[in-house]
C-alpha atoms as a PDB file:
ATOM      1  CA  UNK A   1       0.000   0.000   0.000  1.00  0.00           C
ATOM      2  CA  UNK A   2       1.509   3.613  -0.596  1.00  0.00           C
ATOM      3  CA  UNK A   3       2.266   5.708   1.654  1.00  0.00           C
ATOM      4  CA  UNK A   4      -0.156   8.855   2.331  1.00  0.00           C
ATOM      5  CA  UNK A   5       1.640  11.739   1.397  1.00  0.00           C
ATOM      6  CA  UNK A   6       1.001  15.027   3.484  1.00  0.00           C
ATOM      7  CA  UNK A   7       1.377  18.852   2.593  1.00  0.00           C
ATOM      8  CA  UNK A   8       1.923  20.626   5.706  1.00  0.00           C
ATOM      9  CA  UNK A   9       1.438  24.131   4.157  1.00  0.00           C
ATOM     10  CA  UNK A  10       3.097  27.397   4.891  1.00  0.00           C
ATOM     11  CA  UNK A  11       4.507  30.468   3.722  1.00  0.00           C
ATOM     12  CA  UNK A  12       8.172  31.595   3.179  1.00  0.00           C
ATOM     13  CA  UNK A  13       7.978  33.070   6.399  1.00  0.00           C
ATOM     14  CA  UNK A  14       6.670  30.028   8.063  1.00  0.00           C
ATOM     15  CA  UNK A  15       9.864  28.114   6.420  1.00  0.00           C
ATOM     16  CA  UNK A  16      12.168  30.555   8.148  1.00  0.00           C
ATOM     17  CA  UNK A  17      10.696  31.061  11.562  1.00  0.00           C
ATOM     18  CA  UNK A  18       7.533  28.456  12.234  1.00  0.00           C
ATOM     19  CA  UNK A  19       9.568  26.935  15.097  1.00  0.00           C
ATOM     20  CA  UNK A  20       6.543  24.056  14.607  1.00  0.00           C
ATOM     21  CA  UNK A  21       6.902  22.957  11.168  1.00  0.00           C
ATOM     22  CA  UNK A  22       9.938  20.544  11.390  1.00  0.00           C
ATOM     23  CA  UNK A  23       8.502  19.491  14.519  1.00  0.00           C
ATOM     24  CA  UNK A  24       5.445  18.350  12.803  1.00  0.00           C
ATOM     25  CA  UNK A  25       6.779  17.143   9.405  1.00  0.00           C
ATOM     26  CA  UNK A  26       9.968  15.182  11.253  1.00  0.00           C
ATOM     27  CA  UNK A  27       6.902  13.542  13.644  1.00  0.00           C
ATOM     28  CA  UNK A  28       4.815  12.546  10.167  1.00  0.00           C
ATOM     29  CA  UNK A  29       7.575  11.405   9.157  1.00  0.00           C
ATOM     30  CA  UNK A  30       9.001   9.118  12.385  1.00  0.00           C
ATOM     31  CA  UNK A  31       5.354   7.951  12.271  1.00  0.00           C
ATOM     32  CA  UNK A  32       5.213   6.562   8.362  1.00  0.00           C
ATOM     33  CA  UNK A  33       3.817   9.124   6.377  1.00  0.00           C
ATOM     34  CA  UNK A  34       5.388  10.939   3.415  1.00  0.00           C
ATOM     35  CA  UNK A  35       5.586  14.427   4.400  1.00  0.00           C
ATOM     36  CA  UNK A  36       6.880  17.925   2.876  1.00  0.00           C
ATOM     37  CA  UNK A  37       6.112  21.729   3.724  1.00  0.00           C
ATOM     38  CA  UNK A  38       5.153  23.188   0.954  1.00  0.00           C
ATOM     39  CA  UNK A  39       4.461  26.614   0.355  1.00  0.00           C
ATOM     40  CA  UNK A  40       1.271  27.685  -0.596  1.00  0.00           C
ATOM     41  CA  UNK A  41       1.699  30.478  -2.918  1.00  0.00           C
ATOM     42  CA  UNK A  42       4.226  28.535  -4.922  1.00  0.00           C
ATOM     43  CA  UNK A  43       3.327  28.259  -8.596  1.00  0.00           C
ATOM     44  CA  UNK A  44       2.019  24.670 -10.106  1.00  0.00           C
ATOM     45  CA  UNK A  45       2.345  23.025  -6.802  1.00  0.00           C
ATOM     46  CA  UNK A  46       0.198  19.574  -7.959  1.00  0.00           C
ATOM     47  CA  UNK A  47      -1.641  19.809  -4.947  1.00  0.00           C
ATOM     48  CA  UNK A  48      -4.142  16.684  -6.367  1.00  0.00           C
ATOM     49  CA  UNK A  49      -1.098  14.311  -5.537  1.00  0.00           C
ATOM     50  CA  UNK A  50      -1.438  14.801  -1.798  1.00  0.00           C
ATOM     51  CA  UNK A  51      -4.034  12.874   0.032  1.00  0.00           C
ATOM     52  CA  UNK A  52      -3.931  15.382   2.941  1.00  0.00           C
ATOM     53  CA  UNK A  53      -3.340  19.079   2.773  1.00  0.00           C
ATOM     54  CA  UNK A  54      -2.685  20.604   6.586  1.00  0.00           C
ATOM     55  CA  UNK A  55      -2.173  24.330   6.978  1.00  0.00           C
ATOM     56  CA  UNK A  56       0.013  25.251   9.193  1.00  0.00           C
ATOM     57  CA  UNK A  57       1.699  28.395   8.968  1.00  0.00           C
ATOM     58  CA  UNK A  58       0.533  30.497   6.237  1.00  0.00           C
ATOM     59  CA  UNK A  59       1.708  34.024   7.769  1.00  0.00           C
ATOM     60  CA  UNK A  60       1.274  35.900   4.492  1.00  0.00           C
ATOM     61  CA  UNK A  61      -2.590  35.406   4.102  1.00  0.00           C
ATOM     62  CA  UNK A  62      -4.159  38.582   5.948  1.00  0.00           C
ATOM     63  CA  UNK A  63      -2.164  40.856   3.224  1.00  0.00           C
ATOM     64  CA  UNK A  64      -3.601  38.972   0.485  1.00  0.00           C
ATOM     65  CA  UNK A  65      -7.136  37.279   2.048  1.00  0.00           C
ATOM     66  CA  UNK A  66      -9.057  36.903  -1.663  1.00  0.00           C
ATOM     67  CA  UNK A  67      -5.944  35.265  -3.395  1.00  0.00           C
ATOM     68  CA  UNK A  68      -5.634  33.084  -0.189  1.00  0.00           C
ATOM     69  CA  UNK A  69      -9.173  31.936   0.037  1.00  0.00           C
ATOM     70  CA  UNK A  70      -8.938  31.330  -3.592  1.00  0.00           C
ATOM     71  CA  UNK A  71      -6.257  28.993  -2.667  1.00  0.00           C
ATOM     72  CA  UNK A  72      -8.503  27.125  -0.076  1.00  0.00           C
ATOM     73  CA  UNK A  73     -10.793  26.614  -2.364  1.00  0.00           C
ATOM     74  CA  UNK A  74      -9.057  25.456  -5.124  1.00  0.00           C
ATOM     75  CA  UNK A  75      -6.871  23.188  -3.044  1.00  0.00           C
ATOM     76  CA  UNK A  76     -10.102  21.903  -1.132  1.00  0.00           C
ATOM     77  CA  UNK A  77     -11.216  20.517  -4.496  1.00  0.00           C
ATOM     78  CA  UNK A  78      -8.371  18.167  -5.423  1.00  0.00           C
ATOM     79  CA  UNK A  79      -7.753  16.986  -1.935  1.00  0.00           C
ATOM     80  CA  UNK A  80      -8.416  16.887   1.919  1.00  0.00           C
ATOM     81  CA  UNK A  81      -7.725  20.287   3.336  1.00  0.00           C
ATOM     82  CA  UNK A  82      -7.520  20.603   7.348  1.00  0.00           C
ATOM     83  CA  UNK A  83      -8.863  23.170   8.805  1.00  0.00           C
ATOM     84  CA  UNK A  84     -11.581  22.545   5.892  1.00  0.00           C
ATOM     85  CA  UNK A  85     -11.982  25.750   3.375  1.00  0.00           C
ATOM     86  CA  UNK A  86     -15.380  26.849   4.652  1.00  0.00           C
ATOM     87  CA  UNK A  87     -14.062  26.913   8.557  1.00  0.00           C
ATOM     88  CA  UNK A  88     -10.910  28.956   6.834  1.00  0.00           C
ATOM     89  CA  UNK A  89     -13.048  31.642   5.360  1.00  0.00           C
ATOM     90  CA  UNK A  90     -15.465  31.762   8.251  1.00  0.00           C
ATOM     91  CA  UNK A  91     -12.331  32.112  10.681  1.00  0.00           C
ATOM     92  CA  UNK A  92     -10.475  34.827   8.041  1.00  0.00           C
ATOM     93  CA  UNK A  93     -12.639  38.095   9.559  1.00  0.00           C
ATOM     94  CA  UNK A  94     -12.973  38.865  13.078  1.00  0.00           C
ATOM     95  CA  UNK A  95     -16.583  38.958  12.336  1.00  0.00           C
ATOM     96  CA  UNK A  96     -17.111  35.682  13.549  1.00  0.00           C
ATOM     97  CA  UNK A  97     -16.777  37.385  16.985  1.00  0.00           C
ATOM     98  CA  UNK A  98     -20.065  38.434  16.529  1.00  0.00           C
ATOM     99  CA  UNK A  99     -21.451  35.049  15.653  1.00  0.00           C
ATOM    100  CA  UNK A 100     -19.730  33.830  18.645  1.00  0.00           C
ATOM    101  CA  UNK A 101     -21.780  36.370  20.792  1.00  0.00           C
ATOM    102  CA  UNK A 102     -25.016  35.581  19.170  1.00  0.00           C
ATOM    103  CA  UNK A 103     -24.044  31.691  20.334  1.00  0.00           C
ATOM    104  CA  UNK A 104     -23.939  32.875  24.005  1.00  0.00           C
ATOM    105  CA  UNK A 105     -20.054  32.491  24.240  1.00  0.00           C
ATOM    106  CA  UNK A 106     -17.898  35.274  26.525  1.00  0.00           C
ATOM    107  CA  UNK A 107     -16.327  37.542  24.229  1.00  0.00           C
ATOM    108  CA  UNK A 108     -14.672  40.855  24.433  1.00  0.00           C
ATOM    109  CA  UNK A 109     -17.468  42.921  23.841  1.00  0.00           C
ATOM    110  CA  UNK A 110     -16.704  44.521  20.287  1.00  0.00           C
ATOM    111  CA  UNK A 111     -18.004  47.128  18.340  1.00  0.00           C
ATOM    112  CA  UNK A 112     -17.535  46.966  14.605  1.00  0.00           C
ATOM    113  CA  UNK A 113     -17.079  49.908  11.885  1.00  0.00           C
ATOM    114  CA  UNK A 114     -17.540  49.327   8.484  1.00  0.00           C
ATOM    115  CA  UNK A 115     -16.158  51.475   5.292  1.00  0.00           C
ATOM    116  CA  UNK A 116     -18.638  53.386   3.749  1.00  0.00           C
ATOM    117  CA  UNK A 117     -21.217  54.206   6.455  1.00  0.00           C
ATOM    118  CA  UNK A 118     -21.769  58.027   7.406  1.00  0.00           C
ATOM    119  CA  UNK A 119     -20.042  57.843  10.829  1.00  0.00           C
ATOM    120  CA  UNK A 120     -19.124  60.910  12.936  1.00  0.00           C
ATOM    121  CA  UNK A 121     -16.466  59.480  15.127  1.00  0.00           C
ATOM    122  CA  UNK A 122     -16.782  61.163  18.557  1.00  0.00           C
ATOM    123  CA  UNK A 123     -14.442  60.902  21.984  1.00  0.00           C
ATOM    124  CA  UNK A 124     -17.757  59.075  23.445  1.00  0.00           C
ATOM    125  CA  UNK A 125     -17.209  56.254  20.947  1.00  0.00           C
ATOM    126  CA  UNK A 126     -13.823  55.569  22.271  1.00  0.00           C
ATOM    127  CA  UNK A 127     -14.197  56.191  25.804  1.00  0.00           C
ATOM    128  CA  UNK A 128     -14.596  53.279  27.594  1.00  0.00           C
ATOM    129  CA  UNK A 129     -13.124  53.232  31.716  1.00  0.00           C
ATOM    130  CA  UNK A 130      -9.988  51.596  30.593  1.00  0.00           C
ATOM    131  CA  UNK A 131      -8.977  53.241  27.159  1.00  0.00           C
ATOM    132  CA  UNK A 132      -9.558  50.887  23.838  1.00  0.00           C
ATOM    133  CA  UNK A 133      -8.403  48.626  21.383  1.00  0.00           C
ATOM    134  CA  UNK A 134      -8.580  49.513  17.790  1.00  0.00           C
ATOM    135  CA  UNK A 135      -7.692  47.061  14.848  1.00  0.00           C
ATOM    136  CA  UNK A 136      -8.728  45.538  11.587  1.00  0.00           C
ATOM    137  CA  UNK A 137     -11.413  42.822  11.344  1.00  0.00           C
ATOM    138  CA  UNK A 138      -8.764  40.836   8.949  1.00  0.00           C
ATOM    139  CA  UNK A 139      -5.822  40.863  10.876  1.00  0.00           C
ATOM    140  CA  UNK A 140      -3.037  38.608  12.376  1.00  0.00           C
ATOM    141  CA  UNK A 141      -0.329  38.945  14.987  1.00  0.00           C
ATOM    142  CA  UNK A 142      -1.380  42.324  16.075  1.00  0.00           C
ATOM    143  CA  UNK A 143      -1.390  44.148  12.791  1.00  0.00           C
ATOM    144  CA  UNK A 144      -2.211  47.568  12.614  1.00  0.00           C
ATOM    145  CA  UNK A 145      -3.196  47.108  16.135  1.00  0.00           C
ATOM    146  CA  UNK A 146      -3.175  49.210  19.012  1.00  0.00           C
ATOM    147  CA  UNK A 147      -4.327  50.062  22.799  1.00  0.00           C
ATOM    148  CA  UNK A 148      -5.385  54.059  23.641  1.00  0.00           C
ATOM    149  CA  UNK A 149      -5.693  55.292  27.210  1.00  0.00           C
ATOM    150  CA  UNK A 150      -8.564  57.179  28.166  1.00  0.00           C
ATOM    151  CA  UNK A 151      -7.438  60.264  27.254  1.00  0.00           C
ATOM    152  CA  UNK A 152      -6.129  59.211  23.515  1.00  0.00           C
ATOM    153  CA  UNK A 153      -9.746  59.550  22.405  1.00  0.00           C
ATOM    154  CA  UNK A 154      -8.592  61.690  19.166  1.00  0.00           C
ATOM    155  CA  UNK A 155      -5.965  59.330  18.579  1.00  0.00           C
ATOM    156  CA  UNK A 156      -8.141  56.421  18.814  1.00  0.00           C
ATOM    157  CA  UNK A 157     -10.964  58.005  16.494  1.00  0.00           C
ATOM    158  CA  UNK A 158      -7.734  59.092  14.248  1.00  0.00           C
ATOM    159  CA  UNK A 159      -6.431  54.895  14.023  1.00  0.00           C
ATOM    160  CA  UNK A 160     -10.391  53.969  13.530  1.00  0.00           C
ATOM    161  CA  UNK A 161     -10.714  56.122  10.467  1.00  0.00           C
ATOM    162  CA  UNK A 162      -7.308  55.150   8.690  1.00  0.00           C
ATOM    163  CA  UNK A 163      -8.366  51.810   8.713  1.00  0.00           C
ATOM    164  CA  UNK A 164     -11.988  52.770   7.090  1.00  0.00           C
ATOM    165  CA  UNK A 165     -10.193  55.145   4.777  1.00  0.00           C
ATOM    166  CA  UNK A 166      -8.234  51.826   3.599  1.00  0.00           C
ATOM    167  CA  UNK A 167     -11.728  50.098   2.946  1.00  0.00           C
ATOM    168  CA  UNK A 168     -10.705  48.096   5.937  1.00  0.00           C
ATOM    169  CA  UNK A 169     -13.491  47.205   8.841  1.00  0.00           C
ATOM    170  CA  UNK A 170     -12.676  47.851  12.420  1.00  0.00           C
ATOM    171  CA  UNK A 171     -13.017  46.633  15.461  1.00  0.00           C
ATOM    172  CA  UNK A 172     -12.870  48.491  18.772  1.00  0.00           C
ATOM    173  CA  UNK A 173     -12.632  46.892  22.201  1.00  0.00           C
ATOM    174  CA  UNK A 174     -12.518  47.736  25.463  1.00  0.00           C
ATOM    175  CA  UNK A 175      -9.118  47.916  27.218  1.00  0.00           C
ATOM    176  CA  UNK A 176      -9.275  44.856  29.611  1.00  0.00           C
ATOM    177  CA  UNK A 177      -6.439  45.586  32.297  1.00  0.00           C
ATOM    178  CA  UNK A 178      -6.383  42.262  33.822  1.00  0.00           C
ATOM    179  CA  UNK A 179      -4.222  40.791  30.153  1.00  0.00           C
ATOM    180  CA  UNK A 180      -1.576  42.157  32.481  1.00  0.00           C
ATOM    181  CA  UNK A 181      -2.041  38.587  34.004  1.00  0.00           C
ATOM    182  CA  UNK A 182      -1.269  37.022  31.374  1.00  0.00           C
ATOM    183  CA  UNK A 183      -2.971  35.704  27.708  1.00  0.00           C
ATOM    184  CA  UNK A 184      -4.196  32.243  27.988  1.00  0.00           C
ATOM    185  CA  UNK A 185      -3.951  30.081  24.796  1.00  0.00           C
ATOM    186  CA  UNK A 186      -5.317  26.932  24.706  1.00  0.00           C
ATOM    187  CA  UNK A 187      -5.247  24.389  22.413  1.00  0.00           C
ATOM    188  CA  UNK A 188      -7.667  21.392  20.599  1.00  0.00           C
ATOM    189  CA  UNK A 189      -6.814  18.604  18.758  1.00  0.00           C
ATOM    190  CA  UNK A 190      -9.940  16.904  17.123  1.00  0.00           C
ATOM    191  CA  UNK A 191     -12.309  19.398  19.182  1.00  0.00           C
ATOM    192  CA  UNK A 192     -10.727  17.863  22.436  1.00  0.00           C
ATOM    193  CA  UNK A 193      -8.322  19.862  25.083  1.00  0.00           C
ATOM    194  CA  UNK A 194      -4.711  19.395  24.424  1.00  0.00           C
ATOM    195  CA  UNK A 195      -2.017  21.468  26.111  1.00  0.00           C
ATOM    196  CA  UNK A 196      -2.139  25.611  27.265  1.00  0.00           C
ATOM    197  CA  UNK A 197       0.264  28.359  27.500  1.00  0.00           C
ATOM    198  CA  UNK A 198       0.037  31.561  28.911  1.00  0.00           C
ATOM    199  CA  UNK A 199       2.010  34.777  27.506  1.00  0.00           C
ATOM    200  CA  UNK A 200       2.676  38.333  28.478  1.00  0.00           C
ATOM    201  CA  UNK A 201       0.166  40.979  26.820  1.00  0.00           C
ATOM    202  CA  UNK A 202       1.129  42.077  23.374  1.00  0.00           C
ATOM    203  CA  UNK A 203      -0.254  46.090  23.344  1.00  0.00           C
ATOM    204  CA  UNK A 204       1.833  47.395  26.087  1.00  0.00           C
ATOM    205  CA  UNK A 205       2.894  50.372  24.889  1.00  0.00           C
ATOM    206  CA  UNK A 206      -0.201  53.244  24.522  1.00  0.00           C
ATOM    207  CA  UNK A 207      -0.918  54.658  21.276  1.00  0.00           C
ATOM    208  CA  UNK A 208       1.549  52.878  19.061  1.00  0.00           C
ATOM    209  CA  UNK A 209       1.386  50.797  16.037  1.00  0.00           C
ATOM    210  CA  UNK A 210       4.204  48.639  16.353  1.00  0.00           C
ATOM    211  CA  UNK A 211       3.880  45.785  13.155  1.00  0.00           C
ATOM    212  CA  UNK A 212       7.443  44.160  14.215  1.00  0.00           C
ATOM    213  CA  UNK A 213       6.413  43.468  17.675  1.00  0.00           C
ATOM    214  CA  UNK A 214       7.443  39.928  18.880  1.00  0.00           C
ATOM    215  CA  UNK A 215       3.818  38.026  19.099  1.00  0.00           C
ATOM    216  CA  UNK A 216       4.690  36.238  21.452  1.00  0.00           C
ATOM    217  CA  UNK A 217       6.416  37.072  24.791  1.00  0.00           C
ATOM    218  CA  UNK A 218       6.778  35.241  28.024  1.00  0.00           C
ATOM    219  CA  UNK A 219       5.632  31.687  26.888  1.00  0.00           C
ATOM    220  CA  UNK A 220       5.513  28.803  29.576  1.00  0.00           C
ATOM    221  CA  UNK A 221       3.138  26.330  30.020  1.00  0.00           C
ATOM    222  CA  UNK A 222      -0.328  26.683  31.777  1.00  0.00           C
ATOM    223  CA  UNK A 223      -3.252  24.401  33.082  1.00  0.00           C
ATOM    224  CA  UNK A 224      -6.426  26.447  32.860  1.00  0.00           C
ATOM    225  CA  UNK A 225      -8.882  26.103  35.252  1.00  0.00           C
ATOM    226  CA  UNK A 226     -12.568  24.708  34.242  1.00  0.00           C
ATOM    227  CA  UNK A 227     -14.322  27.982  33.128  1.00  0.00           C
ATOM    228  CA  UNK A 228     -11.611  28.362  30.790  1.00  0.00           C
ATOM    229  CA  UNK A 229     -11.983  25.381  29.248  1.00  0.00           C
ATOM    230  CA  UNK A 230     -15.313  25.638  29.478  1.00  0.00           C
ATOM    231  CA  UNK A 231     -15.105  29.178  27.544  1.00  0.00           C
ATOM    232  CA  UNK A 232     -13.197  28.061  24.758  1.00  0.00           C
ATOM    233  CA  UNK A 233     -15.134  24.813  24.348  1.00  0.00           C
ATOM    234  CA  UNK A 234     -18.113  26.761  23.649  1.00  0.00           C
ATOM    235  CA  UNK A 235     -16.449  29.016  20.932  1.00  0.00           C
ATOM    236  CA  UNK A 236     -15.332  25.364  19.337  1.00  0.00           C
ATOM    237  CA  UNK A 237     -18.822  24.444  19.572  1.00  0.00           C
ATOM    238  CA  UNK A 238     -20.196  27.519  17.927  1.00  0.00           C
ATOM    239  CA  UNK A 239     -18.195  27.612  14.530  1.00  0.00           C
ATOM    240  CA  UNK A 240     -20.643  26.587  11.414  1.00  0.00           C
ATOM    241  CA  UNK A 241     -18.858  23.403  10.826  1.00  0.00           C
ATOM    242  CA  UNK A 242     -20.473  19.890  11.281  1.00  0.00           C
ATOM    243  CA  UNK A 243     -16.955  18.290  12.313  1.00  0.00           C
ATOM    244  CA  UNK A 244     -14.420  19.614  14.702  1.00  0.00           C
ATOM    245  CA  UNK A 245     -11.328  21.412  13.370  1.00  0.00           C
ATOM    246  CA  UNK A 246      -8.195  19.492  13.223  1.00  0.00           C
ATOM    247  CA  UNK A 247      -6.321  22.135  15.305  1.00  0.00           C
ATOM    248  CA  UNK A 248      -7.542  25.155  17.155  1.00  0.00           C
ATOM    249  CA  UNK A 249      -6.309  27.430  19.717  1.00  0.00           C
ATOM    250  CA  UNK A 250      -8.553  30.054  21.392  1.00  0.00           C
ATOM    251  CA  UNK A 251      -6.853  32.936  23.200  1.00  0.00           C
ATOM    252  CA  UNK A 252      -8.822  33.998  26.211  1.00  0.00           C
ATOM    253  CA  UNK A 253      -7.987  37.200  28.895  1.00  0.00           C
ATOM    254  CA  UNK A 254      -9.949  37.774  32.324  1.00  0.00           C
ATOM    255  CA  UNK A 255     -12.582  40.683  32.214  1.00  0.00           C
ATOM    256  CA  UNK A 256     -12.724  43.351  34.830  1.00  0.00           C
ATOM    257  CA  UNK A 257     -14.816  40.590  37.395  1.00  0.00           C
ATOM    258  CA  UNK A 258     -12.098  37.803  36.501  1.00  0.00           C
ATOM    259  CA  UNK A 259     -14.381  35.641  34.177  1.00  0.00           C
ATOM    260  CA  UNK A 260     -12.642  34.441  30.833  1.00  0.00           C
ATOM    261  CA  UNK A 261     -13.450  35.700  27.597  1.00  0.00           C
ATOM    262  CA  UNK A 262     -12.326  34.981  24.298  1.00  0.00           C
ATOM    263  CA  UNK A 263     -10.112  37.153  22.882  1.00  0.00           C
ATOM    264  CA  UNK A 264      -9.657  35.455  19.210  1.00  0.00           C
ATOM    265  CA  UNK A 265     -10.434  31.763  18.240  1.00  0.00           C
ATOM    266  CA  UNK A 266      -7.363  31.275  16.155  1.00  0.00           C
ATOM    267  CA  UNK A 267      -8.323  28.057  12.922  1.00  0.00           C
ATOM    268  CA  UNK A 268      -6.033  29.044   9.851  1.00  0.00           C
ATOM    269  CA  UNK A 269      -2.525  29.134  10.766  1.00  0.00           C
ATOM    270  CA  UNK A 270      -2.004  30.017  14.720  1.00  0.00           C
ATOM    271  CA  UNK A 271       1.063  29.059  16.459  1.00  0.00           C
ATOM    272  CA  UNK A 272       0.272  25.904  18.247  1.00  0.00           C
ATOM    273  CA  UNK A 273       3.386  25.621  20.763  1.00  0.00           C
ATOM    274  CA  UNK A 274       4.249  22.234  20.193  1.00  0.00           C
ATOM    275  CA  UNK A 275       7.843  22.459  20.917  1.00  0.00           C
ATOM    276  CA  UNK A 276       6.287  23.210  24.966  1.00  0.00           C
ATOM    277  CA  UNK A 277       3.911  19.812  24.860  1.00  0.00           C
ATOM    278  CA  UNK A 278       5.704  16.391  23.304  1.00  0.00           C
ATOM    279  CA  UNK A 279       2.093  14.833  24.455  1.00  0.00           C
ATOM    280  CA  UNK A 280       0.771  17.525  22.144  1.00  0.00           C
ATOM    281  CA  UNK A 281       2.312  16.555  19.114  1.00  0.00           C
ATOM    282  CA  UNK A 282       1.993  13.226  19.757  1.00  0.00           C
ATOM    283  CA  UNK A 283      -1.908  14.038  19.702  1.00  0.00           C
ATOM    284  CA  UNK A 284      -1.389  16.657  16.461  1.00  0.00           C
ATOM    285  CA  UNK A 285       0.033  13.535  14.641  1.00  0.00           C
ATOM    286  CA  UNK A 286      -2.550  11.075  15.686  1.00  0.00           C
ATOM    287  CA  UNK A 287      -5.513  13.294  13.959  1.00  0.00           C
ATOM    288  CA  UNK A 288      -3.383  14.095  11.081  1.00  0.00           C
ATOM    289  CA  UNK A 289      -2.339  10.292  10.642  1.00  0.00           C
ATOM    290  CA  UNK A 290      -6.476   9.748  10.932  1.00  0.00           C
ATOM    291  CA  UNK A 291      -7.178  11.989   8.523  1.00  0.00           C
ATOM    292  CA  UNK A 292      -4.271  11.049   5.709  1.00  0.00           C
ATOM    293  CA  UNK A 293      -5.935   7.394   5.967  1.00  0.00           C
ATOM    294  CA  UNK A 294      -2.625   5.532   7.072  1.00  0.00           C
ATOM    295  CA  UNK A 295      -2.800   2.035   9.209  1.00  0.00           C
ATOM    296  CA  UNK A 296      -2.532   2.224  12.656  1.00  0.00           C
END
């Protein structure tokens, strides 16, 4: 019998600097499968010859979302693409936060803008207690992101209509002070808990647009206590798909009254801090080894 052969797909970032990818292909690999990153951008890649395309670290997408989703698609059409092409697009906008709202699910409350409306951005639509967050709905690690104190109203308003100007919708949040404590990320396998981290808060600096930060600072390993997990298994259970993602990781902070919310539910490319949890690769192979077909 041949062996399944697996596209673990990233960019030419992720080839550089996805600290996962040899992790996961040299695991595919130990365990019997014919694996290869690939990029995904890369011309006349026959992508029909792989039973099993996995996306892994695909950096480069929020730049160019429609040629991406294209991509998904296309690729979803020749072959078996994990996460599958509808949860992709679904997962591509920030809008989903909504959805995940409308499912009863703690999220940071959010208020979106969209390009083209007749707004008349005011201080009062900044001014929550704590100062805001304002950012794109397509975004990843903290692009065109940023945190305004209470008195950066103008600033804020200033950042919101940039983004607008660039056709671009935008979100803004309330500041929640108690990320000082720490992000929580935790991660599924299958739609089942796998392994957590926590990290230091990204926006620490007020009023600044910083698209080089480091996205992630002060990893070490966490166990989350049961709201948590309870949290982030009900924003698995609300996305519109009738099988759970192959790999998800849902990034939660504490609100003012210490109750978890989610912050993003990360299912295209998010860093899934394998080289922290052997047991969690172990698991990240098993559902990939399910999925490519081979004989256990």
């Amino acid at each position: 019998m041949s062996v399944a052969r697996v596209a673990v797909v990233t960019s030419d970032d992720g080839v550089e600097c996805d600290v996962d990818l040899p992790l996961i292909v040299d695991a595919l690999r130990a365990g019997g499968l014919s694996a290869e990153p690939v990029v995904w951008d890369t011309a006349a890649v026959p992508w029909e010859r792989f039973g099993l395309a996995v996306i892994r670290s695909t950096w480069d997408y929020v730049e160019r979302l429609d040629e991406f989703l294209t991509w998904a698609d296309a690729t979803a059409a020749v072959t078996r693409l994990w996460n599958p092409a509808p949860i992709v697009r679904w997962n591509s906008d920030k809008h989903y936060l909504a959805g995940l709202a409308r499912h009863g699910v703690a999220v940071t409350p959010t208020r979106f803008l969209e390009p083209g409306t007749q707004l008349q951005l005011t201080p009062a639509d900044f001014g929550a207690a704590d100062g805001v967050v304002v950012k794109p709905a397509v975004s990843a690690g903290a692009l065109d992101t940023a945190r305004y104190e209470p008195g950066q109203h103008v600033d804020a308003a200033r950042h919101a209509r940039m983004l607008l100007h660039q056709n671009r919708s935008v979100m803004v949040q309330p500041y929640l002070p108690r990320v000082a404590e720490g992000e929580r990320a935790l991660i599924f396998v299958d739609g089942t808990f796998s392994h957590a981290i926590r990290k230091d808060p990204l926006l620490t600096e007020p009023g600044v647009i910083d698209n080089d930060r480091v996205p992630h600072l002060g990893v070490a390993p966490y166990q989350p206590i049961e709201a948590e997990i309870r949290t982030a298994s009900a924003a698995l259970a609300a996305v519109p798909s009738p099988s759970a993602p192959l790999f998800a990781r849902v990034d939660l902070v504490l609100n003012n009254v210490g109750e978890p919310v989610v912050l993003e539910l990360e299912l295209i490319e998010p860093n899934l801090f394998l080289q922290t949890n052997p047991e969690g690769l172990g698991r990240f192979f098993e559902a990939v080894a399910v999925r490519a077909g081979a004989q256990r």
